[in-house]
N, C-alpha and C. Protein backbone atom coordinates (compact mmCIF):
# COMPACT_ATOMS: atom_id res chain seq x y z
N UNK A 1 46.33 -50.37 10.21
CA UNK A 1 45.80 -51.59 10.81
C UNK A 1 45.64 -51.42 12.32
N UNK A 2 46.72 -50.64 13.30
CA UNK A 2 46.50 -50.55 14.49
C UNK A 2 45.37 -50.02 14.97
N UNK A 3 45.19 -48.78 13.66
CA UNK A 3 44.10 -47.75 14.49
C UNK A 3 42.66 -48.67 14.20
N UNK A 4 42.92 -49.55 13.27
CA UNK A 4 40.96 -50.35 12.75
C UNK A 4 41.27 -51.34 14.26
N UNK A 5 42.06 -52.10 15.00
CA UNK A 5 42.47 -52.71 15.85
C UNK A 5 41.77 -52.24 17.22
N UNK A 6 41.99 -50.62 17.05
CA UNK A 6 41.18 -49.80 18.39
C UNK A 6 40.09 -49.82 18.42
N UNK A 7 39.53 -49.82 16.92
CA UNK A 7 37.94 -49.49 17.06
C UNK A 7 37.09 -50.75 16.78
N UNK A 8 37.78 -52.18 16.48
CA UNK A 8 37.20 -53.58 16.60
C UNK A 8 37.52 -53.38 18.21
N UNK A 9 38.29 -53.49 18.95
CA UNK A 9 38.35 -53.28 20.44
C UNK A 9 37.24 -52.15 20.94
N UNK A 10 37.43 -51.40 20.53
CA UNK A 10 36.16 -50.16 21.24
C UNK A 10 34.57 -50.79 21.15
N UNK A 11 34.94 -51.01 20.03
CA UNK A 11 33.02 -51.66 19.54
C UNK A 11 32.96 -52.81 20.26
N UNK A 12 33.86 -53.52 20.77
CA UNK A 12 33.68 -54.83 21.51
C UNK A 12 33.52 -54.48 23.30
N UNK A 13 34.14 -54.15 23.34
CA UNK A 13 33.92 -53.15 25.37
C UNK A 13 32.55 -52.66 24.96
N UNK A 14 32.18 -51.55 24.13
CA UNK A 14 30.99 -51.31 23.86
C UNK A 14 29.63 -52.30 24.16
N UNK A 15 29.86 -53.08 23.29
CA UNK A 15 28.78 -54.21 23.09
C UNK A 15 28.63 -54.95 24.28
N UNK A 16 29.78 -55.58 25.12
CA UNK A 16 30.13 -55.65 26.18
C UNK A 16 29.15 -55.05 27.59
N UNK A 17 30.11 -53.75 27.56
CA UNK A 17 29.17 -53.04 28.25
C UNK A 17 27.89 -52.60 28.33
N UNK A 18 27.36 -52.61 27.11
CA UNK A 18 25.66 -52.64 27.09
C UNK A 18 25.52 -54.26 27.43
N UNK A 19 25.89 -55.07 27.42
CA UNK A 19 25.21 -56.20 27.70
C UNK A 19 25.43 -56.54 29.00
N UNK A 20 25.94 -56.06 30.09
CA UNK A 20 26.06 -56.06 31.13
C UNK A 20 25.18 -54.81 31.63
N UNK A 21 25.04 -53.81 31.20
CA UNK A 21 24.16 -52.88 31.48
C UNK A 21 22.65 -53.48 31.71
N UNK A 22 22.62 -54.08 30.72
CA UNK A 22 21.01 -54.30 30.26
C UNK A 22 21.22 -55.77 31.27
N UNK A 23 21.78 -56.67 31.92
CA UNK A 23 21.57 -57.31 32.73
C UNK A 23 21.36 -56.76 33.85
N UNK A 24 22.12 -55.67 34.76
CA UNK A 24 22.18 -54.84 35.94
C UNK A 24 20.76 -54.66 35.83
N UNK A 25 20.90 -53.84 34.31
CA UNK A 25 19.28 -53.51 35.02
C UNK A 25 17.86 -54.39 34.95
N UNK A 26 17.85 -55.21 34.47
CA UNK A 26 16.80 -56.84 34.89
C UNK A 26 17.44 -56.93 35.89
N UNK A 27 18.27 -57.05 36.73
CA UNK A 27 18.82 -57.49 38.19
C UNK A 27 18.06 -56.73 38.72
N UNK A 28 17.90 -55.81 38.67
CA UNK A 28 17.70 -54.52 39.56
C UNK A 28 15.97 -54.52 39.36
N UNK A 29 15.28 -54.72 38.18
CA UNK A 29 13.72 -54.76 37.98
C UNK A 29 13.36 -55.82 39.03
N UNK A 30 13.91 -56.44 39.48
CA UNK A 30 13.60 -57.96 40.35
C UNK A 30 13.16 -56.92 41.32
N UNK A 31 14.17 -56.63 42.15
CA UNK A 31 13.77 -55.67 43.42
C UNK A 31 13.04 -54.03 43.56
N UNK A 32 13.22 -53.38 42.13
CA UNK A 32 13.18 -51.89 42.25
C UNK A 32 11.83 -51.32 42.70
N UNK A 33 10.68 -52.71 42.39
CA UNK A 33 9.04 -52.21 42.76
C UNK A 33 8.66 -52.89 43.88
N UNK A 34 9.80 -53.39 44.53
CA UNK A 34 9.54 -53.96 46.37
C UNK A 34 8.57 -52.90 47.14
N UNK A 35 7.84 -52.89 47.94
CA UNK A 35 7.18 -52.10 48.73
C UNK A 35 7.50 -52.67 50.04
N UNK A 36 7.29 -54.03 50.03
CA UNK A 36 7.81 -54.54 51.71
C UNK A 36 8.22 -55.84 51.41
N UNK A 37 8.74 -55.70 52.79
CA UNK A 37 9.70 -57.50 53.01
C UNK A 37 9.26 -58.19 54.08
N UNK A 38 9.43 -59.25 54.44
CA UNK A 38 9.94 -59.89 55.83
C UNK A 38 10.69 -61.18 55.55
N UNK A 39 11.76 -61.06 56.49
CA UNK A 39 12.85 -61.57 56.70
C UNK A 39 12.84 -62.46 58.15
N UNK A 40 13.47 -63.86 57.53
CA UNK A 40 13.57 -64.78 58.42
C UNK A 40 15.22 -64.81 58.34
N UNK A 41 15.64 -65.00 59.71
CA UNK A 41 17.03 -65.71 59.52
C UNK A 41 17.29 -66.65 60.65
N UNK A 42 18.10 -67.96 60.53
CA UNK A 42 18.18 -69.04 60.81
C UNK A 42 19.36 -69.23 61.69
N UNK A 43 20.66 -68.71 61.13
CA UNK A 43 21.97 -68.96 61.89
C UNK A 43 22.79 -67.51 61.92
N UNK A 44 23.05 -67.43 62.69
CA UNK A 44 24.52 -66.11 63.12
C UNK A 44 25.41 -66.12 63.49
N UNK A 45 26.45 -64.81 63.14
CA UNK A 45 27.47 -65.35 63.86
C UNK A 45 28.00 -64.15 64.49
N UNK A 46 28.74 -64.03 65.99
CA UNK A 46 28.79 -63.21 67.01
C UNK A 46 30.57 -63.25 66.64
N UNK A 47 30.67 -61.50 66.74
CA UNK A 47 32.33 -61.52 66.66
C UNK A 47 32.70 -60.73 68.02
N UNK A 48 33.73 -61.12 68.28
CA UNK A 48 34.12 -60.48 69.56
C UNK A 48 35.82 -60.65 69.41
N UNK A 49 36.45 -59.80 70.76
CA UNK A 49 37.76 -59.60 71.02
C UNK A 49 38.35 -59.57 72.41
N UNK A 50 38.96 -60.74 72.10
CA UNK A 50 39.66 -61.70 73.73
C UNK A 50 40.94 -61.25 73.87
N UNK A 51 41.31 -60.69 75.09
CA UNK A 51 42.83 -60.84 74.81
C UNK A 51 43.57 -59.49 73.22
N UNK A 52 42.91 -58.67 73.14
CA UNK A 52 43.14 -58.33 71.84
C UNK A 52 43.20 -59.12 70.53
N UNK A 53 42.52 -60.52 70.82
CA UNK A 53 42.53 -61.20 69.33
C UNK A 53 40.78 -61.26 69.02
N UNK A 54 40.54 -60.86 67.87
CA UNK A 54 39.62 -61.08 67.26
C UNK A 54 38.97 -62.66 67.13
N UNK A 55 37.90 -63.02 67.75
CA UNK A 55 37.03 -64.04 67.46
C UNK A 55 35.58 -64.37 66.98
N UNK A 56 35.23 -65.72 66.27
CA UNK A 56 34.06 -65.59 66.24
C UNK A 56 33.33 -66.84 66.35
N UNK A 57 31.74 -66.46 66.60
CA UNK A 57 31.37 -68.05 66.83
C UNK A 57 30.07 -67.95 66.20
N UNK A 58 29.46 -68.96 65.60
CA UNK A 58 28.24 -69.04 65.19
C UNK A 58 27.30 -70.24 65.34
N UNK A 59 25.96 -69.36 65.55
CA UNK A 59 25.04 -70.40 66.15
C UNK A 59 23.44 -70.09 65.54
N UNK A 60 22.56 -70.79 65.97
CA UNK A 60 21.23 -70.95 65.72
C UNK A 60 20.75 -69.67 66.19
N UNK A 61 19.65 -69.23 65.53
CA UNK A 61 18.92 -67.45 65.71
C UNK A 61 17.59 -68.20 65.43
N UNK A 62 16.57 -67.32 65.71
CA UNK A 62 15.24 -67.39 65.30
C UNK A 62 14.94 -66.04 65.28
N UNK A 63 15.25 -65.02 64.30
CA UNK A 63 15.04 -64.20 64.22
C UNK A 63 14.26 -63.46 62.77
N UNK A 64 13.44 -62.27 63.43
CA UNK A 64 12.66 -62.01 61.81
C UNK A 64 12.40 -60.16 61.73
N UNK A 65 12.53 -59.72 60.81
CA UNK A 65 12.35 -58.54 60.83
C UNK A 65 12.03 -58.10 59.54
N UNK A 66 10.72 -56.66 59.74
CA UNK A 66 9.94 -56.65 58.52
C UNK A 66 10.90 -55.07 58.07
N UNK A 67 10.27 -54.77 56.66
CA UNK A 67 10.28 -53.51 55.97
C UNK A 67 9.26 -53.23 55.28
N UNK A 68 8.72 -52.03 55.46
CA UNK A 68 7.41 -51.63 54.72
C UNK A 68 7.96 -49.79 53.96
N UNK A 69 7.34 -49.59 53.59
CA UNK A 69 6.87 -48.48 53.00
C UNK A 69 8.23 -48.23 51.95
N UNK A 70 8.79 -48.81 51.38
CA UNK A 70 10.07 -48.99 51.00
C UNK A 70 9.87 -48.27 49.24
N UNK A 71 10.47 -47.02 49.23
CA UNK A 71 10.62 -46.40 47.95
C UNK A 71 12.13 -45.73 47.34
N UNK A 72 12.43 -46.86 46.57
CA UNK A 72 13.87 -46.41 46.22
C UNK A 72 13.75 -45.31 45.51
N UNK A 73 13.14 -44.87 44.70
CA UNK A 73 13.44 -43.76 44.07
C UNK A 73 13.35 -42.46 45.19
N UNK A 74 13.12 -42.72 46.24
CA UNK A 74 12.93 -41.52 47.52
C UNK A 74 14.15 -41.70 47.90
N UNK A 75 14.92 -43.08 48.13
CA UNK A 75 15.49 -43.58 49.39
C UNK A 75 15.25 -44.20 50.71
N UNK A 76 14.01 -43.96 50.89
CA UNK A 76 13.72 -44.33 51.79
C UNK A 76 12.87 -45.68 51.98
N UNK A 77 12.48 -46.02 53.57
CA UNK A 77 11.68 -46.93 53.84
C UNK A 77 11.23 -47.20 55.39
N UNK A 78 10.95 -48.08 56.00
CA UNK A 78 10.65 -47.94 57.47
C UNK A 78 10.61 -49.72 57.97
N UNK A 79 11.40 -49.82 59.11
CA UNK A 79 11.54 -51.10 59.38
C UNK A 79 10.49 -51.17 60.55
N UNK A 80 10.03 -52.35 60.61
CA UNK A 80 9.01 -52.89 61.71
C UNK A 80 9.92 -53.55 62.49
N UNK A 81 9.93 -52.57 63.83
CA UNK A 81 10.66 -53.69 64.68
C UNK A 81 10.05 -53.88 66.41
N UNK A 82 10.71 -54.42 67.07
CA UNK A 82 9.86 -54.48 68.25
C UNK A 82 9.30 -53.07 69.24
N UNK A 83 10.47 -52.29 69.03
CA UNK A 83 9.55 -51.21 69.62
C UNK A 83 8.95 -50.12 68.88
N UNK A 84 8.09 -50.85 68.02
CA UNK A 84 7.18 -49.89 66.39
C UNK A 84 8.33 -49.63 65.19
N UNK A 85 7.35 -48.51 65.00
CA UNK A 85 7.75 -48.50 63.22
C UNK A 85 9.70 -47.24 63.13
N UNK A 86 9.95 -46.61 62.36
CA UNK A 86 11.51 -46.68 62.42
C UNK A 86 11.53 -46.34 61.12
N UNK A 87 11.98 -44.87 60.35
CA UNK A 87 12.04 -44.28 59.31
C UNK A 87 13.76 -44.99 59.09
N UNK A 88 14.22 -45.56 57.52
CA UNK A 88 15.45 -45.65 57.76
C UNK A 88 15.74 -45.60 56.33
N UNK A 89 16.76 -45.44 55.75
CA UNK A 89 17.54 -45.32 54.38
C UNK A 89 17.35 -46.84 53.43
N UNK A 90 16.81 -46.50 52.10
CA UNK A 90 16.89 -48.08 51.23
C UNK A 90 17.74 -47.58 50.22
N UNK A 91 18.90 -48.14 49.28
CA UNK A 91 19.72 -48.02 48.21
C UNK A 91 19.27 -49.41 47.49
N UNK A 92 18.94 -48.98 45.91
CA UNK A 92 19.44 -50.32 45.34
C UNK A 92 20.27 -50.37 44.59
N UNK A 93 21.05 -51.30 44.56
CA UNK A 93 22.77 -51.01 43.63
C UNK A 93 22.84 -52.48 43.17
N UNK A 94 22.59 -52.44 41.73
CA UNK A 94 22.97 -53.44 40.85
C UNK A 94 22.24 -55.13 41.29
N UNK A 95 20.75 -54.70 41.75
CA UNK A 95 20.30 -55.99 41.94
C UNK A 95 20.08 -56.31 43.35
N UNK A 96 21.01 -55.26 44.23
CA UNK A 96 20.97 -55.83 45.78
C UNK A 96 20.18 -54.90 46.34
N UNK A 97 19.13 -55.17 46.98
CA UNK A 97 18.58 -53.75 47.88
C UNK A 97 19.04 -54.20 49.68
N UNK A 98 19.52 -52.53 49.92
CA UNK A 98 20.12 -52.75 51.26
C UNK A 98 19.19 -51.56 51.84
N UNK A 99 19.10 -52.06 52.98
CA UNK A 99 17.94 -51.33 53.39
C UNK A 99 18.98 -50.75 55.44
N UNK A 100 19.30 -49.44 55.54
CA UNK A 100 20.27 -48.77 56.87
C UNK A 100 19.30 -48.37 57.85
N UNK A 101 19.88 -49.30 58.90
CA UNK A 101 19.28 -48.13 59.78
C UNK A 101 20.47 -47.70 60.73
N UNK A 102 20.37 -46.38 61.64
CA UNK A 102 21.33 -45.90 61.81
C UNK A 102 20.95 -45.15 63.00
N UNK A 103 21.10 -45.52 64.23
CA UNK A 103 20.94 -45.35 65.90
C UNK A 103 21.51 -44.20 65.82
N UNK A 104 21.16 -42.86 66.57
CA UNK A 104 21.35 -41.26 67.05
C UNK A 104 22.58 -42.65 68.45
N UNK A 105 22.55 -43.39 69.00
CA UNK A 105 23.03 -43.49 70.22
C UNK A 105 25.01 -44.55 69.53
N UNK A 106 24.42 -44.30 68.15
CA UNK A 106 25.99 -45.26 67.95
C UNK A 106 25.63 -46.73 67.08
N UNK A 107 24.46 -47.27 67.19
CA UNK A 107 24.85 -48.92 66.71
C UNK A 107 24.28 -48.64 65.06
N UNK A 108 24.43 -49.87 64.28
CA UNK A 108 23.99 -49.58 62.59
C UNK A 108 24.21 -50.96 62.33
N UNK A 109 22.56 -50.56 61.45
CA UNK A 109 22.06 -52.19 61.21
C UNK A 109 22.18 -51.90 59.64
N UNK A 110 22.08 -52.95 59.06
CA UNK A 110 22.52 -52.98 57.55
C UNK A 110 21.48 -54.96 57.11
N UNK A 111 20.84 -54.45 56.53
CA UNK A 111 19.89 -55.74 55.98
C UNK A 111 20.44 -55.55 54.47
N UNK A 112 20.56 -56.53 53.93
CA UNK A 112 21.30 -56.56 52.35
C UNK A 112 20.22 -58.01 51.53
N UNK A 113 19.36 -57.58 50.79
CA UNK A 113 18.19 -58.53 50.05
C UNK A 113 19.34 -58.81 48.55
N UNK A 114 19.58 -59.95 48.55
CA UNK A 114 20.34 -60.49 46.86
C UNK A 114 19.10 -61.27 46.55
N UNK A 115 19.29 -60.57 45.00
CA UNK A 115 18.44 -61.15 44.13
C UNK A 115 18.63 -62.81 43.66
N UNK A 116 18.68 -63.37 44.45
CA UNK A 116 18.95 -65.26 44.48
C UNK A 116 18.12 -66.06 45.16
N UNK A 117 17.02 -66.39 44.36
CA UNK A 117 16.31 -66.95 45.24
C UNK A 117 17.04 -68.60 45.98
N UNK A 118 16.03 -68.68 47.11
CA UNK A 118 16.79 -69.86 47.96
C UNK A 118 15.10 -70.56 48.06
N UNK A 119 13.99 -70.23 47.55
CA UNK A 119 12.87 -70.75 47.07
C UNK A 119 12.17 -70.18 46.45
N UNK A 120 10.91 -70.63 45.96
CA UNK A 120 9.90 -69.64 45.58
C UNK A 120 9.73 -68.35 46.50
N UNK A 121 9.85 -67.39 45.77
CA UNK A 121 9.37 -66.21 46.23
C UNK A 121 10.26 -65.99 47.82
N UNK A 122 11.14 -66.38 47.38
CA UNK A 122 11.91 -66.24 48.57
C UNK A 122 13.66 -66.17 48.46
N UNK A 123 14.25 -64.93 48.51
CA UNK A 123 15.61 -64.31 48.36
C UNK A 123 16.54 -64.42 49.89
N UNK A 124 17.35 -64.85 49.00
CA UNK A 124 18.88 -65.04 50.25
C UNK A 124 18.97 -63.26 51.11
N UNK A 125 19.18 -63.15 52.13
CA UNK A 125 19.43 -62.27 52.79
C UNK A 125 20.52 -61.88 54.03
N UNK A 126 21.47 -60.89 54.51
CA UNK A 126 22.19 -60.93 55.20
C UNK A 126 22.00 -60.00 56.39
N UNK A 127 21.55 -59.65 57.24
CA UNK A 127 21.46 -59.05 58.02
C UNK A 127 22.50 -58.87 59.68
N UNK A 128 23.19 -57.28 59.70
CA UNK A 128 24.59 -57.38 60.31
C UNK A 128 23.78 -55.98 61.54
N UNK A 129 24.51 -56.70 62.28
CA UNK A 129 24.41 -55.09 63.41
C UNK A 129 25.81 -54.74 64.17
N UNK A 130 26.25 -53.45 63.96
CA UNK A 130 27.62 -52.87 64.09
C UNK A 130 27.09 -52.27 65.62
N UNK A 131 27.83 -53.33 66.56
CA UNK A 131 27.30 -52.73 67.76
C UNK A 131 28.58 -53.38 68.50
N UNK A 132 28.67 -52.33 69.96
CA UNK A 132 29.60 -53.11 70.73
C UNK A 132 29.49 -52.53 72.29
N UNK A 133 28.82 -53.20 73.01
CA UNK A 133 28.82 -52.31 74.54
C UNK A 133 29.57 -53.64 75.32
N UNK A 134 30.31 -52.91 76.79
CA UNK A 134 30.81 -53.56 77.43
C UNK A 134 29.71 -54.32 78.93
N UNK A 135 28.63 -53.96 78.65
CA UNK A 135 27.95 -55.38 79.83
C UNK A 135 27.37 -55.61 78.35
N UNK A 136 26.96 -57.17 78.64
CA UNK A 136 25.89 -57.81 77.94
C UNK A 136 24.68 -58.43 78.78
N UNK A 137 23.33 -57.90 77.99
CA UNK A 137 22.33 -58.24 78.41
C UNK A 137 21.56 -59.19 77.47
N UNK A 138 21.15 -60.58 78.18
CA UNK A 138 19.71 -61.26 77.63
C UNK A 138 18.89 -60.12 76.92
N UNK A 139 18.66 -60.81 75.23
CA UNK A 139 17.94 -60.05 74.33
C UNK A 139 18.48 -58.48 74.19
N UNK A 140 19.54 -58.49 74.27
CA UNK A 140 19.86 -57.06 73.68
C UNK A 140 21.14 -57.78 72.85
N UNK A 141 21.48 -56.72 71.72
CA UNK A 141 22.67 -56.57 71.27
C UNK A 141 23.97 -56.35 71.58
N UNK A 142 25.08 -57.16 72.05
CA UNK A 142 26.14 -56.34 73.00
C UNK A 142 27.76 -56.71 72.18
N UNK A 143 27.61 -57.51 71.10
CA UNK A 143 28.39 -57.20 70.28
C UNK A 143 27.85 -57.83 68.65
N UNK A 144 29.43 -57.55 67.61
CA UNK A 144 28.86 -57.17 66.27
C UNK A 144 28.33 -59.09 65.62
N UNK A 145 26.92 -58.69 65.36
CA UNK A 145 26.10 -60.45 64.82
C UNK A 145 26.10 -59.79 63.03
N UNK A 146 26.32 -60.98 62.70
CA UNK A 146 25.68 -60.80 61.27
C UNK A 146 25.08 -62.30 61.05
N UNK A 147 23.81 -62.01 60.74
CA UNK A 147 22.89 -63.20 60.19
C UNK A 147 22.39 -63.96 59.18
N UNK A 148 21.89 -64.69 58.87
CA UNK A 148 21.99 -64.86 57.61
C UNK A 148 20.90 -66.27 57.31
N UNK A 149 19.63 -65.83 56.27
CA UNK A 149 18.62 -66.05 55.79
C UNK A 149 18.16 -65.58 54.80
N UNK A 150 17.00 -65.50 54.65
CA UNK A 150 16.08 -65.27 53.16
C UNK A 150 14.79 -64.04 53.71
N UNK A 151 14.12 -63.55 53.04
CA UNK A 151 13.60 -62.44 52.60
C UNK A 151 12.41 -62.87 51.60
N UNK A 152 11.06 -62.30 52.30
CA UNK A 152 10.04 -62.64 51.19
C UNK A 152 9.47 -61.16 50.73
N UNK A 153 9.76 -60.91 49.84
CA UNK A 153 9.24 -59.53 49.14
C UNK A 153 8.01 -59.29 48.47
N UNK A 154 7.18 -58.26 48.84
CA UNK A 154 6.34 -57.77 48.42
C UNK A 154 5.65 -56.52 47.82
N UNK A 155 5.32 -56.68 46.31
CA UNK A 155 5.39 -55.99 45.61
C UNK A 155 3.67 -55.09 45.73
């Protein structure tokens, strides 16, 4: 009886696991034939460190940034940003496409597209930049923002 016990249990993880399989991958058909994006985001939030304590504050952004040429089965893709175009890394993992880019000088941006829409034709999105210099300048990056909006994809 124990050992028929293992294999009603085995066949059940089994069944299980294909049925989570076969969802991943409809998760993943949503995004896998993306070619380009653009991305709006609305609010952010700025972390910093006072005193050696970690803080953070968040506020209103008007910010937007595109992706074009975007082929997961390469890896790759290219972000449109203000000073031109920008070869950078795309992964898709289980539905989410995250699309790296990654500064020769130190900073790393990370855009993350979830398959949830927040309207028609339009997906929740998170966009973070791992940066930290000691002056801060108007319109530059001078410490770590992560943002957060939606994504209109195009197939």
């Amino acid at each position: 009886m124990r050992q028929g016990g293992h294999l009603v249990l085995a066949a059940s993880l089994s069944l299980a696991s294909a049925s989570l399989t076969g969802r991943a991958l409809a998760a993943q058909g949503g995004l896998a034939g993306v070619q380009a994006v653009h991305c709006t985001f609305s609010v952010y939030a700025t972390g910093t460190w006072t005193n050696g304590r970690s803080q953070a504050e968040v506020l209103p952004a008007r910010f937007a940034v595109g992706f074009d040429a975007i082929n997961v089965d390469e890896g790759t893709a290219r972000v449109i940003g203000d000073y031109g175009p920008s070869d950078i890394i795309v992964r898709l993992s289980t539905g989410n496409l995250h699309l790296l880019q990654a500064f020769s000088a130190g900073p790393l941006y990370l855009t993350t597209i979830f398959p949830k829409e927040t309207g028609p034709g339009r997906l929740q999105a998170v966009h973070t930049r791992h940066e930290l210099t000691a002056v801060s300048l108007p319109g530059f990056t001078s410490k770590p923002e992560q943002y957060y909006g939606e994504c209109e994809p195009r197939k």
